[in-house]
Protein backbone atom coordinates (compact mmCIF):
# COMPACT_ATOMS: atom_id res chain seq x y z
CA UNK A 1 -37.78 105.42 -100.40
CA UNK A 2 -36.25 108.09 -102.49
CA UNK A 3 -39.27 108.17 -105.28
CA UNK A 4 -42.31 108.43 -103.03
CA UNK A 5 -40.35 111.66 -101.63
CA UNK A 6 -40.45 113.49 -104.97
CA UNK A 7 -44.06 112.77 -105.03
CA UNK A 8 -44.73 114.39 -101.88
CA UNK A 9 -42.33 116.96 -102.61
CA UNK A 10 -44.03 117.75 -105.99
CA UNK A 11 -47.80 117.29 -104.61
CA UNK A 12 -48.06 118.29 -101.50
CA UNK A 13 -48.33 122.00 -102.38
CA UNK A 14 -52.00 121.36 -102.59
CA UNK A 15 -51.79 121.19 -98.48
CA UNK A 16 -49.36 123.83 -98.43
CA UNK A 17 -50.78 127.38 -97.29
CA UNK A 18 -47.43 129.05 -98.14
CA UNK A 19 -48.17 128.58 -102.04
CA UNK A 20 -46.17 127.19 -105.04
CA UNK A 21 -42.97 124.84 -104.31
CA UNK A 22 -40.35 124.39 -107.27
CA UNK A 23 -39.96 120.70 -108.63
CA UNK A 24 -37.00 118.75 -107.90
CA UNK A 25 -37.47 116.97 -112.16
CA UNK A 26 -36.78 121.12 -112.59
CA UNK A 27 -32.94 120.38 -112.01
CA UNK A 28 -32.83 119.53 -115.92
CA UNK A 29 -29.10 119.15 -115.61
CA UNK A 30 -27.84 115.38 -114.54
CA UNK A 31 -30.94 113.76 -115.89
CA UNK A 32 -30.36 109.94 -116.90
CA UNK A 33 -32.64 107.79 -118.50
CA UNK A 34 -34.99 105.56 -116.12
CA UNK A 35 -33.95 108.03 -113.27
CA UNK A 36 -36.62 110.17 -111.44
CA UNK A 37 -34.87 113.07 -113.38
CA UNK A 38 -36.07 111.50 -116.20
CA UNK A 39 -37.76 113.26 -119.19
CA UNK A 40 -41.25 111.85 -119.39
CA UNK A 41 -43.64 111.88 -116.47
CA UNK A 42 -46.16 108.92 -117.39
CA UNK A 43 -49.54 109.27 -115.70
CA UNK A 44 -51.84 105.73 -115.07
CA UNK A 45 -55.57 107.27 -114.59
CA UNK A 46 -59.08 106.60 -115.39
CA UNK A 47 -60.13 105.65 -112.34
CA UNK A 48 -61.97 107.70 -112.36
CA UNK A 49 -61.44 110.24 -114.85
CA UNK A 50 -62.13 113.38 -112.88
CA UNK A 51 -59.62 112.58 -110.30
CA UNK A 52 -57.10 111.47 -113.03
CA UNK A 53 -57.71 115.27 -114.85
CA UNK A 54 -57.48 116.94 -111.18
CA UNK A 55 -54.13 115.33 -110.53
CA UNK A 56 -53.02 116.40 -114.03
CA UNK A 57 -54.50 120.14 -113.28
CA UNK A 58 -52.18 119.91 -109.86
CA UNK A 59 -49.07 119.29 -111.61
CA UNK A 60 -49.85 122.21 -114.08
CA UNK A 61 -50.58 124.45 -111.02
CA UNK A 62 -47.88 123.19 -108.75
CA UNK A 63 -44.95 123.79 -111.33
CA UNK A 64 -42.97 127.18 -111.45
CA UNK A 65 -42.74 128.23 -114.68
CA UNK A 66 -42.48 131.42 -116.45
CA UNK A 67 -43.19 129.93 -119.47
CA UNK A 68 -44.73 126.66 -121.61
CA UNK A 69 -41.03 124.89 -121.91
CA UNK A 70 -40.96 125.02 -117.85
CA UNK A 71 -43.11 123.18 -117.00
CA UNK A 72 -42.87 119.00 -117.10
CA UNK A 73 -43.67 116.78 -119.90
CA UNK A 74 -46.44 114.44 -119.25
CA UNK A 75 -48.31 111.46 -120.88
CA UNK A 76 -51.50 110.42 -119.53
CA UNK A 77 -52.96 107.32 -120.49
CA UNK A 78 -57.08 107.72 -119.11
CA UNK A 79 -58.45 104.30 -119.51
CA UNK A 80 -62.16 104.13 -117.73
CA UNK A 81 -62.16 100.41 -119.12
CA UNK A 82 -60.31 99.35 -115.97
CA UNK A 83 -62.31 96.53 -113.90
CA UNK A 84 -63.29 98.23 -110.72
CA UNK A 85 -60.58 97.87 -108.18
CA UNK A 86 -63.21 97.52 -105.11
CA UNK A 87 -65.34 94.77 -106.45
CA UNK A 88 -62.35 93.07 -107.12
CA UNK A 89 -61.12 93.32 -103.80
CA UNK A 90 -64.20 92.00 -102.45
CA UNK A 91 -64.07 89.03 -104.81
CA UNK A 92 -66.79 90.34 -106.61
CA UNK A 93 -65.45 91.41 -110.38
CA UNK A 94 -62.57 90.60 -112.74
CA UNK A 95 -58.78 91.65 -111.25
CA UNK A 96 -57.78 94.77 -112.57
CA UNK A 97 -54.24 93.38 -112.99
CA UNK A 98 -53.63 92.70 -116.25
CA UNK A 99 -55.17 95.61 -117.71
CA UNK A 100 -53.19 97.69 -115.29
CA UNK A 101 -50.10 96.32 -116.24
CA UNK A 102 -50.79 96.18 -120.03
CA UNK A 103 -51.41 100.14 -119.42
CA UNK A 104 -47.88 100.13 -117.30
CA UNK A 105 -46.11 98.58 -119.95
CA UNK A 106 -47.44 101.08 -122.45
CA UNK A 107 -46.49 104.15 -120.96
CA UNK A 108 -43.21 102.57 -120.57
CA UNK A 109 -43.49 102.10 -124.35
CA UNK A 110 -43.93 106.11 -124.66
CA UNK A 111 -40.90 107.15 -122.80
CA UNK A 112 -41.91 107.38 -119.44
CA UNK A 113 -38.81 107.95 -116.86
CA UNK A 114 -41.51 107.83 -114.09
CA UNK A 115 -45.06 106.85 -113.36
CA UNK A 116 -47.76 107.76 -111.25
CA UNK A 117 -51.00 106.18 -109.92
CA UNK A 118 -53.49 108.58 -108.79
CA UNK A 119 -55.86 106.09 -107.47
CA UNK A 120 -55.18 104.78 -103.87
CA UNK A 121 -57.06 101.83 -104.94
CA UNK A 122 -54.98 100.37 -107.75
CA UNK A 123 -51.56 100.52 -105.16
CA UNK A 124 -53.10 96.94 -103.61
CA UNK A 125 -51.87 95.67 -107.38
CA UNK A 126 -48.96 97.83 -107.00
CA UNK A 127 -45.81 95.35 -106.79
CA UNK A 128 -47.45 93.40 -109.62
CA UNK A 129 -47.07 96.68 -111.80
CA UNK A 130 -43.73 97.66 -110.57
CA UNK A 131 -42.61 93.97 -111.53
CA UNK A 132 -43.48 94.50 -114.75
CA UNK A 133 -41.57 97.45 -115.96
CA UNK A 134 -38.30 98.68 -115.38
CA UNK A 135 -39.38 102.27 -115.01
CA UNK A 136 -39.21 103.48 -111.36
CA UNK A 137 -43.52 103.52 -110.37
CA UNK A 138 -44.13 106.20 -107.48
CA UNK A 139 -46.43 104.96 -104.22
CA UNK A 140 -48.82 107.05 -103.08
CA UNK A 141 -49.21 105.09 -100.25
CA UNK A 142 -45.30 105.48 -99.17
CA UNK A 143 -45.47 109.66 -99.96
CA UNK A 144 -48.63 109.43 -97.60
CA UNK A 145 -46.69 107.76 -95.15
CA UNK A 146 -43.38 109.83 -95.10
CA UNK A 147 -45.52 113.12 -95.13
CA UNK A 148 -47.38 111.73 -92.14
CA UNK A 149 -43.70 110.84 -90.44
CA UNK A 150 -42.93 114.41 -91.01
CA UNK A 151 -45.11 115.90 -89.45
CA UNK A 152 -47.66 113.85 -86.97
CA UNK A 153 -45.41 111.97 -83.86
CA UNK A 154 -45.13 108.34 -83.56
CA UNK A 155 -48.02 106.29 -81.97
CA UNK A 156 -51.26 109.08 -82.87
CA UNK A 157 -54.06 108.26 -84.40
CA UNK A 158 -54.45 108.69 -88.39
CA UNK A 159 -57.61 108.86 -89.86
CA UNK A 160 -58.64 107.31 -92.98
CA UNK A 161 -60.82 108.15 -95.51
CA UNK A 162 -60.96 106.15 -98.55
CA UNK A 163 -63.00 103.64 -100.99
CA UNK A 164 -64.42 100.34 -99.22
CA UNK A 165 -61.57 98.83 -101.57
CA UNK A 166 -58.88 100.55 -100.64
CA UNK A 167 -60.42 100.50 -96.23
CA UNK A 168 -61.10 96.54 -96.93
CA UNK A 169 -57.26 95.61 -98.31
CA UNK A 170 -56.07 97.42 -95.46
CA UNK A 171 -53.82 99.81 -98.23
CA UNK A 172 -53.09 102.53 -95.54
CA UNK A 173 -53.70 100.28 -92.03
CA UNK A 174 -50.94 97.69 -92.50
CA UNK A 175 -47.93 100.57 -93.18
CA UNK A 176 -48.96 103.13 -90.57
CA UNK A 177 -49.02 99.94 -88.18
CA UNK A 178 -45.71 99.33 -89.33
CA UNK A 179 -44.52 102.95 -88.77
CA UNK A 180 -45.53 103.52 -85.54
CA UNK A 181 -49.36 104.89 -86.08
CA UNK A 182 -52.83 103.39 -84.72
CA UNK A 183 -55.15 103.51 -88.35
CA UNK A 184 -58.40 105.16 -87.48
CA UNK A 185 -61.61 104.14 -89.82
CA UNK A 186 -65.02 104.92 -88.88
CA UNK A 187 -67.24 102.25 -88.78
CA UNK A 188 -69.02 100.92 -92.37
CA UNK A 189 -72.29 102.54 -90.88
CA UNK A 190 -71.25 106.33 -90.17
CA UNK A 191 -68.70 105.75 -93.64
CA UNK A 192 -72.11 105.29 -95.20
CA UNK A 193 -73.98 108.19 -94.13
């Protein structure tokens, strides 16, 4: 869907050997509240910190600008208090739900007109925290997917490499099966070593 596209679109550059790409929330003209045009790009990290920081260092990097008031207004909200989303999974800690949406609902609270996840993780709880805001919450998952239609042919293999969480919930298995793709995971042995 249209808001896992800007996502890619935005991010992707990272993968990109031809360098920068402009950002589609540059077109500040026909911005409307709520929209993915909107003013406020709210970022839900802390898990873990260092990867919430490198995302944030991405969209610094990614951005064309000339100058400060180019480039696109953020609020990050780093909370390393968030139950870990593996041992959950695996029935073995306290749901990371309700903190994650109590964290949603705040950066709705600051202005957000968008939000990202970077954890792959957290997306199992993902229509739980899109349920509980209004403001549009981009998938990770879904970019990953569309890139991956873009660009790799129906029916190959796709290897995955990702937290026993994110492996065990079968976060990346169940839509490439559904697009067409045969999810490759190496077994828990060689993931180990």
């Amino acid at each position: 869907h249209h808001s896992s596209r800007l996502w890619q679109l935005r991010l992707d550059g990272h993968y990109d050997t031809l360098g920068k790409r402009p950002c589609p929330l540059d077109q500040r003209s026909s911005r409307s509240k709520g929209s993915l045009m909107g003013d406020l790009v709210g970022v839900l990290g802390g898990m873990g910190p260092a990867a919430t920081v490198d995302f944030l260092n991405k969209i610094i990097s990614l951005t064309l600008s000339s100058n400060d008031q180019g480039h696109l207004p953020v609020v990050a909200m780093i909370d390393p208090r968030i139950p870990d989303r593996s041992a959950a999974i695996r029935g073995e800690g306290p749901s990371p739900e309700p903190k994650l949406v109590s964290l949603i609902k705040k950066l709705e609270g600051a202005g957000a007109g968008v939000i990202v996840i970077p954890c792959n993780t957290s997306h199992y709880w993902y229509d739980a925290m899109s349920a509980a805001t209004s403001v549009p919450i981009l998938s990770m998952i879904q970019a990953t997917i569309e890139s991956i239609q873009a660009s790799v042919p129906v029916g190959a293999s796709v290897g995955i490499m990702a937290t026993e969480g994110t492996i065990g919930a079968n976060i990346y298995q169940k839509p490439l099966i559904a697009a067409g793709y045969v999810p490759q995971v190496l077994d828990l042995e060689r993931r180990v070593k």
